[in-house]
C-alpha atoms as a PDB file:
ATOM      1  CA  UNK A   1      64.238 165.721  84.726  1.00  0.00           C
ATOM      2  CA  UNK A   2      63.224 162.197  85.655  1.00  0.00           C
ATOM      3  CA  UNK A   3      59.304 161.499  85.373  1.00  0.00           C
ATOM      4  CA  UNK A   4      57.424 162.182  88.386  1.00  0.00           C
ATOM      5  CA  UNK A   5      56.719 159.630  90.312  1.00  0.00           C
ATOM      6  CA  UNK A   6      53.921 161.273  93.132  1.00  0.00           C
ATOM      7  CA  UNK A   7      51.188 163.697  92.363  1.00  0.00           C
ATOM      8  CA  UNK A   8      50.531 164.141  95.977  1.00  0.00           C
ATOM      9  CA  UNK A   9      51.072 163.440  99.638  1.00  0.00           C
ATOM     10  CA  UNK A  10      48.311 160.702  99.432  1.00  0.00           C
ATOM     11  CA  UNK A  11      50.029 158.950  97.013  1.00  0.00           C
ATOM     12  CA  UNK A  12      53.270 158.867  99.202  1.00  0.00           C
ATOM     13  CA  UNK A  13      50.907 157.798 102.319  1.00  0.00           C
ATOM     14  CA  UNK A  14      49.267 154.758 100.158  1.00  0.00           C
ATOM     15  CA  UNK A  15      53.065 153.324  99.472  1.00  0.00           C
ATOM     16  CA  UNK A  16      53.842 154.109 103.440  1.00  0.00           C
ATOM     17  CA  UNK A  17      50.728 152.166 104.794  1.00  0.00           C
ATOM     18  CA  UNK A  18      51.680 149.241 102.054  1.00  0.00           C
ATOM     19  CA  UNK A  19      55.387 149.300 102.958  1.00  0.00           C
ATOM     20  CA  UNK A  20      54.000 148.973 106.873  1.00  0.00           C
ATOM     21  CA  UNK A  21      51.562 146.518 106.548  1.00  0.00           C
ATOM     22  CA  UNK A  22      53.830 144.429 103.768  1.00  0.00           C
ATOM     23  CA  UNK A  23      51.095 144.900 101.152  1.00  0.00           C
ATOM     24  CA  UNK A  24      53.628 146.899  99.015  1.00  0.00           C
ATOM     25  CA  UNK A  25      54.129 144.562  95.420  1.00  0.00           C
ATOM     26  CA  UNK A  26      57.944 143.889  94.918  1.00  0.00           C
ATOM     27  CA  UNK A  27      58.378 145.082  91.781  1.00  0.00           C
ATOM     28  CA  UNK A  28      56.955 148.693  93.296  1.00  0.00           C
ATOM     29  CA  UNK A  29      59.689 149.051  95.654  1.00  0.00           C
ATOM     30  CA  UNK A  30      62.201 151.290  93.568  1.00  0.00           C
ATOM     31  CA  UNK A  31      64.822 153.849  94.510  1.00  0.00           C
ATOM     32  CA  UNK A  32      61.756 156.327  94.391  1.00  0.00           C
ATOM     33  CA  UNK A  33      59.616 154.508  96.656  1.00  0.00           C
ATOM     34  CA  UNK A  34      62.188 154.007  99.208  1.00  0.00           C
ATOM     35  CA  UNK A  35      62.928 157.378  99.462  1.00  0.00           C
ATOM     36  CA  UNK A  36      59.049 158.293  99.301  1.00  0.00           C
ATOM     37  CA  UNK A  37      58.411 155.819 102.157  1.00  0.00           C
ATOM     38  CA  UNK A  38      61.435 156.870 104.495  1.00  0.00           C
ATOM     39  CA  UNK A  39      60.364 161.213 103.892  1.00  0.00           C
ATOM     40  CA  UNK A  40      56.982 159.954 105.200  1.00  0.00           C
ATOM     41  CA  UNK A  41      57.910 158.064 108.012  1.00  0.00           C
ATOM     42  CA  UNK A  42      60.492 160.847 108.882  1.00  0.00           C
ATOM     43  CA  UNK A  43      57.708 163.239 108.473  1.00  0.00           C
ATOM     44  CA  UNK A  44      54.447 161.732 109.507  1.00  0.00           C
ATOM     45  CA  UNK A  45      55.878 159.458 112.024  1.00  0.00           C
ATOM     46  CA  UNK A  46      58.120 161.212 114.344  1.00  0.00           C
ATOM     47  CA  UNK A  47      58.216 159.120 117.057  1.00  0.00           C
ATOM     48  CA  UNK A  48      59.493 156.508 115.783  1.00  0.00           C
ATOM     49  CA  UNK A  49      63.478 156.114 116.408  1.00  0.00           C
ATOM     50  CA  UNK A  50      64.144 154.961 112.334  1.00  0.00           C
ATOM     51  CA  UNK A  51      67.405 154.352 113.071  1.00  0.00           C
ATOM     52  CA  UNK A  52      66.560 151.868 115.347  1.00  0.00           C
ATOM     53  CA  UNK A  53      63.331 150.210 113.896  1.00  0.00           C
ATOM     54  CA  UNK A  54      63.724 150.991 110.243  1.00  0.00           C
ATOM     55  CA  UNK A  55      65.806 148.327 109.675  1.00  0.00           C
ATOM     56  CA  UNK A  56      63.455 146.001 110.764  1.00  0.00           C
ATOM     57  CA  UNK A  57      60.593 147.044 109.068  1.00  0.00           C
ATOM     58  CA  UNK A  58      62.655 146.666 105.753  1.00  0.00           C
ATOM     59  CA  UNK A  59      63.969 143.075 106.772  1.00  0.00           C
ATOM     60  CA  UNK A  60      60.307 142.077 107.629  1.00  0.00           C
ATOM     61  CA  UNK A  61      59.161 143.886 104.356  1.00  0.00           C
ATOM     62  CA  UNK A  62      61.902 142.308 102.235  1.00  0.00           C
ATOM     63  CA  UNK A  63      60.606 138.839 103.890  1.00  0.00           C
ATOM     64  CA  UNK A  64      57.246 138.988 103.381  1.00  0.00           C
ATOM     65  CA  UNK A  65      58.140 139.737  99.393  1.00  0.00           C
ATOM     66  CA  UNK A  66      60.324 137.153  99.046  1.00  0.00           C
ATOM     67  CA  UNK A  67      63.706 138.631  99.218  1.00  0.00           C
ATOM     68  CA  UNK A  68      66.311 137.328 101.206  1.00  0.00           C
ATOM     69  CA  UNK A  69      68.411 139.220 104.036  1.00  0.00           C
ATOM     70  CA  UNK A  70      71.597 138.151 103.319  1.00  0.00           C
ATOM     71  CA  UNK A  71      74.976 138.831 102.957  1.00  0.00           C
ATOM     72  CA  UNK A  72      74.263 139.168  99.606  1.00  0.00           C
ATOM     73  CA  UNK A  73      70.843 140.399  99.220  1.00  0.00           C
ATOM     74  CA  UNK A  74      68.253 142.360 101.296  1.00  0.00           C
ATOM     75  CA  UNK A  75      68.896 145.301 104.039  1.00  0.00           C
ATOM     76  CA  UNK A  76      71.740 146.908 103.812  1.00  0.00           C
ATOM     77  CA  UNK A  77      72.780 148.729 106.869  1.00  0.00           C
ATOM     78  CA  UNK A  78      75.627 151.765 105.610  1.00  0.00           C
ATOM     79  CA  UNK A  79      73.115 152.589 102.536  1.00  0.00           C
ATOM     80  CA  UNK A  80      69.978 152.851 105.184  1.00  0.00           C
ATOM     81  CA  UNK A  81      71.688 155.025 107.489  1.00  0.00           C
ATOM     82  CA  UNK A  82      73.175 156.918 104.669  1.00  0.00           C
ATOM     83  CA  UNK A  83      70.256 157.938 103.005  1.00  0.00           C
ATOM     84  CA  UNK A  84      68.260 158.622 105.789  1.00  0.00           C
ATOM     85  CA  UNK A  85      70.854 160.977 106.709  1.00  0.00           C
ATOM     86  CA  UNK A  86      70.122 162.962 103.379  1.00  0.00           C
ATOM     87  CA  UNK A  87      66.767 162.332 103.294  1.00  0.00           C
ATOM     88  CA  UNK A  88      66.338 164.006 106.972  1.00  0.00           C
ATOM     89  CA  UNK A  89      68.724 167.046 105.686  1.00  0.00           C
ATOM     90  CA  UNK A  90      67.056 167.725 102.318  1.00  0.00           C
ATOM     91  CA  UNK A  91      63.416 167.647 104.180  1.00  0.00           C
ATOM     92  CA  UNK A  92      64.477 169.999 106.946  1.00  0.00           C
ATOM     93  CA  UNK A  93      65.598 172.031 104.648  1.00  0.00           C
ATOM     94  CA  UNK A  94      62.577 171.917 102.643  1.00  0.00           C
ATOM     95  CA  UNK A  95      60.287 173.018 105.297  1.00  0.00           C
ATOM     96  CA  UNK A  96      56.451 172.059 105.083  1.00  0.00           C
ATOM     97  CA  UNK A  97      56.515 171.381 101.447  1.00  0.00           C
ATOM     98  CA  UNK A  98      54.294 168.652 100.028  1.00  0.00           C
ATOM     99  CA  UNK A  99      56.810 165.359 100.139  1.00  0.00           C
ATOM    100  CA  UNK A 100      55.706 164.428  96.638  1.00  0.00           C
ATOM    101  CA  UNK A 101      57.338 167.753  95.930  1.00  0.00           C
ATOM    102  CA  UNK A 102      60.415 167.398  97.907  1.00  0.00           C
ATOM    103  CA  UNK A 103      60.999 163.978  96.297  1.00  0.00           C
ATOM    104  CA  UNK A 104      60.651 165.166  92.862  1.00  0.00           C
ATOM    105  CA  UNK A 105      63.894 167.599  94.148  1.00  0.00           C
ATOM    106  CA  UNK A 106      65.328 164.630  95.156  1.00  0.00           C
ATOM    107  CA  UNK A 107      64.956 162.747  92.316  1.00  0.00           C
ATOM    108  CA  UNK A 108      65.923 165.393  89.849  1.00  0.00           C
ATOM    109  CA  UNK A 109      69.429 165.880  92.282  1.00  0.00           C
ATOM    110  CA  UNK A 110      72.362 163.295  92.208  1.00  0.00           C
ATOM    111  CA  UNK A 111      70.214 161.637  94.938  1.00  0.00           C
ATOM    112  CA  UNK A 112      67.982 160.318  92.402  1.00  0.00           C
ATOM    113  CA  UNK A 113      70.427 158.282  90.932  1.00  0.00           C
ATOM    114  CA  UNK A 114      70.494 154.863  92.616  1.00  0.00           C
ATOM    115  CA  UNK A 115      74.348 155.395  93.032  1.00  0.00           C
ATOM    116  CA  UNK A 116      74.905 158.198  94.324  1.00  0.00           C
ATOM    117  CA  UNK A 117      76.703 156.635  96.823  1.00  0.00           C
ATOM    118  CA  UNK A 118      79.605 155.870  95.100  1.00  0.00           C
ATOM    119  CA  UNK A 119      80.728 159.266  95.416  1.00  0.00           C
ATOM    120  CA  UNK A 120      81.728 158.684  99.115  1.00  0.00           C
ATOM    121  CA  UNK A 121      82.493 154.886  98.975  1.00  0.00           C
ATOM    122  CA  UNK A 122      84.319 152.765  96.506  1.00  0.00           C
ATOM    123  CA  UNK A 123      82.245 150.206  95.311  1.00  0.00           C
ATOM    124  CA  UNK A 124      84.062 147.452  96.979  1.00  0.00           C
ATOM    125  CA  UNK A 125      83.458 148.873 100.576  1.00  0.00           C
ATOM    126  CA  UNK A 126      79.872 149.785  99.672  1.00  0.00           C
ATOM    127  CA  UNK A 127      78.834 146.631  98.332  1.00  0.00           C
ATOM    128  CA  UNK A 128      80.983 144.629 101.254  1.00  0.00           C
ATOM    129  CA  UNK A 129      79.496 142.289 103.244  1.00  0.00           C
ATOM    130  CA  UNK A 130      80.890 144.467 106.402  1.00  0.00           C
ATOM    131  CA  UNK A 131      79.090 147.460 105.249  1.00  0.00           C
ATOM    132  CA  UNK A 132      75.665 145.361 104.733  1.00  0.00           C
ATOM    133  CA  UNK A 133      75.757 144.421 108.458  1.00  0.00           C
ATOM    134  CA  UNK A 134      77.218 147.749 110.337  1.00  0.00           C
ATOM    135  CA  UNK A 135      77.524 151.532 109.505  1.00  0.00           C
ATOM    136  CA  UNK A 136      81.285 151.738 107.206  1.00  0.00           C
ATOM    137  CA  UNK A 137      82.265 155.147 107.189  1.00  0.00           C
ATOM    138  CA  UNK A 138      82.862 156.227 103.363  1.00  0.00           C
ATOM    139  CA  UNK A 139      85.916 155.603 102.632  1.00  0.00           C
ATOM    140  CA  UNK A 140      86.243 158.380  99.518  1.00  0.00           C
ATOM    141  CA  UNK A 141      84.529 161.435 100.682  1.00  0.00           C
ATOM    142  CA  UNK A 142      82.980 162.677 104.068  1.00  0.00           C
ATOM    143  CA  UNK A 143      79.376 162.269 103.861  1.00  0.00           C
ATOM    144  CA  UNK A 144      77.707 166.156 104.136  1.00  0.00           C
ATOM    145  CA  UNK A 145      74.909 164.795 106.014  1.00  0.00           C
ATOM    146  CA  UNK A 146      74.730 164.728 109.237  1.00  0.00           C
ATOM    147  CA  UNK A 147      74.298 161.359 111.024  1.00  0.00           C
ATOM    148  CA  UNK A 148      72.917 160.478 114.321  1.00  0.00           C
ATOM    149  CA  UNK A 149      75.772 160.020 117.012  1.00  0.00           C
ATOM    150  CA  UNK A 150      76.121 156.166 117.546  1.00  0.00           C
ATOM    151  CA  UNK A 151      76.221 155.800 113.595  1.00  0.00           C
ATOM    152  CA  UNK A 152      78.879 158.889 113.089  1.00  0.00           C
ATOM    153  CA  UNK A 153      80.828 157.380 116.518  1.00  0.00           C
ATOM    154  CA  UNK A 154      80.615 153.318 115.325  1.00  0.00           C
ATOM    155  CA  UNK A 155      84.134 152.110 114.507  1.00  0.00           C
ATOM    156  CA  UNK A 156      85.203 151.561 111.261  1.00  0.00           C
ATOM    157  CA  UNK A 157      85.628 147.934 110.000  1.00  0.00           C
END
């Protein structure tokens, strides 16, 4: 079992509030941390539509840190929306346990590893420049999460 990475929900909340206000240091925004940040927003902030303004808030974060949004580099639309459809599954399915819990489930599962991804996409299609601008349906495997409507409708390119 990977080390854990939260000892409590305050811990998760600190990261959130340095994502949001851009405070967060670079080198602190791992695989963990994104999935910390996004089960916090999901949970803390529920009225805010994250498929529609996450990606901005990671653009402006990645900005303010000095990476660029590219086609190269930076958000990455497919992997957003394709983690935040597990991430919204495995915490409804957790109920009200502490986050720092649920993520340590997460990051003990296949989730945790930073590729998990490639189990439902080859890594050409993931890594495309297509799938960094717009949802691309996996091309190995249906996803078992469930995605929001206009992402599960949104052609195929």
């Amino acid at each position: 079992m990977k080390a854990r990475q939260f000892s409590s929900e305050a811990e998760i909340a600190r990261v959130g509030e340095k994502f949001l206000d851009r405070s967060l240091p670079k080198p602190e925004w791992t695989h963990a941390v994104h999935f910390a940040v996004s089960l916090w927003l999901i949970r803390h902030h529920p009225a805010l539509d994250l498929d529609e303004t996450l990606p901005g808030l990671i653009r402006a974060f990645n900005e303010a840190t000095g990476t660029p949004n590219t086609d190269s580099s930076g958000y990455h639309e497919t992997i957003t929306r394709a983690s935040l459809a597990a991430l919204r599954a495995k915490l409804a399915a957790s109920g009200a346990a502490p986050l720092h819990e649920i993520l340590d489930g997460l990051l003990a599962s296949p989730l945790g590893d930073s590729g998990w991804l490639l189990e439902y996409w080859s890594r050409d299609r993931l890594f495309s420049v297509a799938a960094r601008r717009s949802w691309l349906a996996p091309d190995l495997k249906a996803l078992p999460y469930a995605l929001p409507r206009a992402t599960a409708a949104a052609p195929v390119r």
